[in-house]
C-alpha atoms as a PDB file:
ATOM      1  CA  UNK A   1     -43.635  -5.185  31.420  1.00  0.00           C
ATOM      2  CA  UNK A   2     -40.892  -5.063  28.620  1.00  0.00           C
ATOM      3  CA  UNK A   3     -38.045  -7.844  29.236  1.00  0.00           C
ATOM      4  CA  UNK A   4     -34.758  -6.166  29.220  1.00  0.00           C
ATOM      5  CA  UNK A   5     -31.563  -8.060  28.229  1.00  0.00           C
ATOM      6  CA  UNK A   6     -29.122  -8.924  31.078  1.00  0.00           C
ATOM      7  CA  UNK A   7     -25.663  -6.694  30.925  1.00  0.00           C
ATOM      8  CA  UNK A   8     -23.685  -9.125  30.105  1.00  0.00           C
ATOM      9  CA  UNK A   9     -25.633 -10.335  27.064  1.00  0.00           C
ATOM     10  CA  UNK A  10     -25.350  -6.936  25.802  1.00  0.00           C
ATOM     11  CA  UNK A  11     -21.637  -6.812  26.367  1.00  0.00           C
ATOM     12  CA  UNK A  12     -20.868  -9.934  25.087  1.00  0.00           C
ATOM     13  CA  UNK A  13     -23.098  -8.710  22.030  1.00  0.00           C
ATOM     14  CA  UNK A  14     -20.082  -5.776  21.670  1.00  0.00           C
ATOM     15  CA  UNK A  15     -17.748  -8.238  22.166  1.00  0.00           C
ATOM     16  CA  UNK A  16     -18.558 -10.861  18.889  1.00  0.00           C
ATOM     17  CA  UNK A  17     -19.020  -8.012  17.042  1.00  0.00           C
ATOM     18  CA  UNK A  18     -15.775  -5.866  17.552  1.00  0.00           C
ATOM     19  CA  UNK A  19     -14.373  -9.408  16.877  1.00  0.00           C
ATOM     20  CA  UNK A  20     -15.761 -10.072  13.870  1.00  0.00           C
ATOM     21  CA  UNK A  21     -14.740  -6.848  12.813  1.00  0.00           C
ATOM     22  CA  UNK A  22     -11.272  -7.193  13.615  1.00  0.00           C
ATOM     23  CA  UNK A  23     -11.429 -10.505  11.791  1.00  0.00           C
ATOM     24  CA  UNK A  24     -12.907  -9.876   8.864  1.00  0.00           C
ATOM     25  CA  UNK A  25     -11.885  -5.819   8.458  1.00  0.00           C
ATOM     26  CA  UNK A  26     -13.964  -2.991   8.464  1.00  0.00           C
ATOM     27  CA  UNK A  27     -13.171  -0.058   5.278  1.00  0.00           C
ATOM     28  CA  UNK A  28     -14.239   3.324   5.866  1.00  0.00           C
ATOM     29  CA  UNK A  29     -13.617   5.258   2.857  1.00  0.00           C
ATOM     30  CA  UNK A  30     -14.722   9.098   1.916  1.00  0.00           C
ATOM     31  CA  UNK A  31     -13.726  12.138   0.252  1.00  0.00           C
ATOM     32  CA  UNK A  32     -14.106  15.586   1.310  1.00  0.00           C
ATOM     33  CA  UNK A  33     -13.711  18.723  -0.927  1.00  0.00           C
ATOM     34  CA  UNK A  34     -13.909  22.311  -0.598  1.00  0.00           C
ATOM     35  CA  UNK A  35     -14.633  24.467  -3.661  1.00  0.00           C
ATOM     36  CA  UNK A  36     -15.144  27.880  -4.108  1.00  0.00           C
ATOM     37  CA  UNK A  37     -17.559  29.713  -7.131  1.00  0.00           C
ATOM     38  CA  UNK A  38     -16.939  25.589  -8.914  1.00  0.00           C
ATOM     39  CA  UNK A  39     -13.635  26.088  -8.770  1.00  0.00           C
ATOM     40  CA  UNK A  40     -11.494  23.016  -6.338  1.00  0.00           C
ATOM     41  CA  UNK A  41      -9.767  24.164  -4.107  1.00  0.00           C
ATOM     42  CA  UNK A  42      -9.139  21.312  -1.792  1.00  0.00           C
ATOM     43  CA  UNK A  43      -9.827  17.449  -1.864  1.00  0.00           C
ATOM     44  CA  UNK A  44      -8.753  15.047   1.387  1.00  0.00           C
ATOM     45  CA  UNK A  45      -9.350  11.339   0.875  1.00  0.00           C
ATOM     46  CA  UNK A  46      -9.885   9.453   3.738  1.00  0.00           C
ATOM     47  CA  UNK A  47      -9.319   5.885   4.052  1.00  0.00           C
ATOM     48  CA  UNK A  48      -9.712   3.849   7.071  1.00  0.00           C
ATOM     49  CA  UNK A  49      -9.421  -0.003   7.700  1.00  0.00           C
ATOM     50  CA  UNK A  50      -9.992  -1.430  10.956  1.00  0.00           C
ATOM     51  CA  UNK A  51      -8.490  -4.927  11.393  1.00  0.00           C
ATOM     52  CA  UNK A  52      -6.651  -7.173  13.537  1.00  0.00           C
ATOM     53  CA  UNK A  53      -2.457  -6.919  13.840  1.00  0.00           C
ATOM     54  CA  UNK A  54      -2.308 -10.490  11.934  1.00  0.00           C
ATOM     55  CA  UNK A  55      -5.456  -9.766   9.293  1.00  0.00           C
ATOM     56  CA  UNK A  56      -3.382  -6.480   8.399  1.00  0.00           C
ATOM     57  CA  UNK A  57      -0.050  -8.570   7.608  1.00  0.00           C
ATOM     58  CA  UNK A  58      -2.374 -11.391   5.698  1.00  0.00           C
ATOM     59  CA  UNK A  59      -3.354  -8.616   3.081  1.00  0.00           C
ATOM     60  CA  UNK A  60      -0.067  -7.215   3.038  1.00  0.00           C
ATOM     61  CA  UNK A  61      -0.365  -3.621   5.062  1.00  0.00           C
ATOM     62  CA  UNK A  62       2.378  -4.379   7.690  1.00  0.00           C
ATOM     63  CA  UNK A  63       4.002  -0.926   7.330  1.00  0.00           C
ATOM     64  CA  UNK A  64       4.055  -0.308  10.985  1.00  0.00           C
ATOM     65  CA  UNK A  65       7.167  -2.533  10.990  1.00  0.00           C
ATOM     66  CA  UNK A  66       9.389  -0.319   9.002  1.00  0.00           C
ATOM     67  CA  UNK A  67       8.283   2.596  10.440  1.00  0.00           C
ATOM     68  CA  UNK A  68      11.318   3.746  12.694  1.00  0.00           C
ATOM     69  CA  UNK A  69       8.792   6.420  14.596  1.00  0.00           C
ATOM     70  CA  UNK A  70       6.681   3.119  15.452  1.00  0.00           C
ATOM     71  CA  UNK A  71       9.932   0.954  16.565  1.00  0.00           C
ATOM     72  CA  UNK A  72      12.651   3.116  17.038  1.00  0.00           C
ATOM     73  CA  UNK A  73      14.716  -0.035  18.403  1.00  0.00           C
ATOM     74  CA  UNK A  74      14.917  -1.994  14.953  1.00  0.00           C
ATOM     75  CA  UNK A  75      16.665  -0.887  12.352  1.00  0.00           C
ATOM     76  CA  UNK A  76      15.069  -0.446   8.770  1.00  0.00           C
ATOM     77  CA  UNK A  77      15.456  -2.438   5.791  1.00  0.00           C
ATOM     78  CA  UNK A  78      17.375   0.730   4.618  1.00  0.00           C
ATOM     79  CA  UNK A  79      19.117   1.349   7.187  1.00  0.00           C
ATOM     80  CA  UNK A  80      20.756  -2.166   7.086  1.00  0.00           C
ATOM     81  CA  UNK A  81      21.984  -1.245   3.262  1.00  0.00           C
ATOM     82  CA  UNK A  82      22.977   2.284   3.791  1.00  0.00           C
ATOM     83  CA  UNK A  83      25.106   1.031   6.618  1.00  0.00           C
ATOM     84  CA  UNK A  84      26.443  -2.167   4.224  1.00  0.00           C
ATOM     85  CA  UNK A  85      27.205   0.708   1.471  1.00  0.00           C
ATOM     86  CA  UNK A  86      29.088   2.943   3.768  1.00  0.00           C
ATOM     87  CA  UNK A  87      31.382  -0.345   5.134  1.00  0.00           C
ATOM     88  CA  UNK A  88      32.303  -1.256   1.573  1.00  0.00           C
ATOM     89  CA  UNK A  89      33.369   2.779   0.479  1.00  0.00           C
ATOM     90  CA  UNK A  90      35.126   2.879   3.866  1.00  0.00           C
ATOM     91  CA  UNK A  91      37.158  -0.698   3.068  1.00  0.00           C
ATOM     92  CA  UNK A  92      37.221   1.099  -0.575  1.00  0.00           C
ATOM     93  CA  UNK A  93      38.832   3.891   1.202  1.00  0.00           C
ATOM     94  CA  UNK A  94      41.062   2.169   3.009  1.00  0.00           C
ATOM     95  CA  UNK A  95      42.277   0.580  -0.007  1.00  0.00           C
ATOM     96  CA  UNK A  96      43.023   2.690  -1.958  1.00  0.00           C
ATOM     97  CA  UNK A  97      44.793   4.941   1.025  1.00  0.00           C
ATOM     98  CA  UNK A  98      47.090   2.031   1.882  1.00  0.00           C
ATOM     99  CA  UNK A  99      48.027   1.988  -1.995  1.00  0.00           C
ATOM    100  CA  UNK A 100      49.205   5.306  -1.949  1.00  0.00           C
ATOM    101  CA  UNK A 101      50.556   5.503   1.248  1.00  0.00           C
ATOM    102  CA  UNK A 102      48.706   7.875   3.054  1.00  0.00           C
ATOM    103  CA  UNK A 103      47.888   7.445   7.049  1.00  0.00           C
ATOM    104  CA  UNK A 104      45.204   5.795   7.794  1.00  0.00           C
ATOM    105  CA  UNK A 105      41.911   7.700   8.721  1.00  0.00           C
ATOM    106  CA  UNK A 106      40.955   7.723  12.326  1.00  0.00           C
ATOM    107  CA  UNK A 107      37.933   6.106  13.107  1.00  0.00           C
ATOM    108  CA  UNK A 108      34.620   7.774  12.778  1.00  0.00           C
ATOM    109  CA  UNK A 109      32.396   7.689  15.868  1.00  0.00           C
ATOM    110  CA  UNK A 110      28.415   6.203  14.821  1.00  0.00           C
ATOM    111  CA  UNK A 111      26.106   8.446  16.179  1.00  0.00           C
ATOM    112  CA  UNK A 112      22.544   6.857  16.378  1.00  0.00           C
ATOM    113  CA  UNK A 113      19.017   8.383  15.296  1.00  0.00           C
ATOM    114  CA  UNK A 114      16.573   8.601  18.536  1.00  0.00           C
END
């Protein structure tokens, strides 16, 4: 009579490996292409790595936190200086509107990306 492993073995077998993967990495890289009478019509490179949130930031591929579609909440590195730029031409504005004497500008009303 063959001995079969308990469940939990077996699951704890999934377990150690789906760690090891996510600790170490997995790459899954491949290349598809669609010709027609030799001629190229169409290449699509796929690349896929499979990793754990802090592996990905040790090698450097944390793009998922300037990605405002994956954290809408936080502002981007960009936005930050876009929004620095358009202070300083506003002040520059200002400036050069109280030199001449004109009426000040109302102020504009920020309306925010979703």
């Amino acid at each position: 009579m063959p001995s079969e492993l308990p469940v939990h073995s077996r699951s704890t077998g999934l377990v150690d490996v789906l760690d090891r993967v996510l600790d170490k990495g997995l790459v899954i890289a491949g290349d598809i292409k669609v010709s027609l009478a030799e001629v190229e019509l169409l290449t699509i490179r796929i690349r896929l790595l499979v990793c754990s949130l802090d592996k990905a930031q040790e090698i450097g591929l944390d793009w998922w936190r300037y990605d405002r579609s994956l954290s809408p909440g936080a502002p981007s590195a960009e936005d930050r200086a876009l929004r620095r730029e358009i202070r300083a031409l506003e002040q520059k504005v200002e400036a050069l509107a109280a030199a001449t004497g004109m009426p000040k500008a109302a102020p504009r009303r920020v309306r925010r990306r979703k």
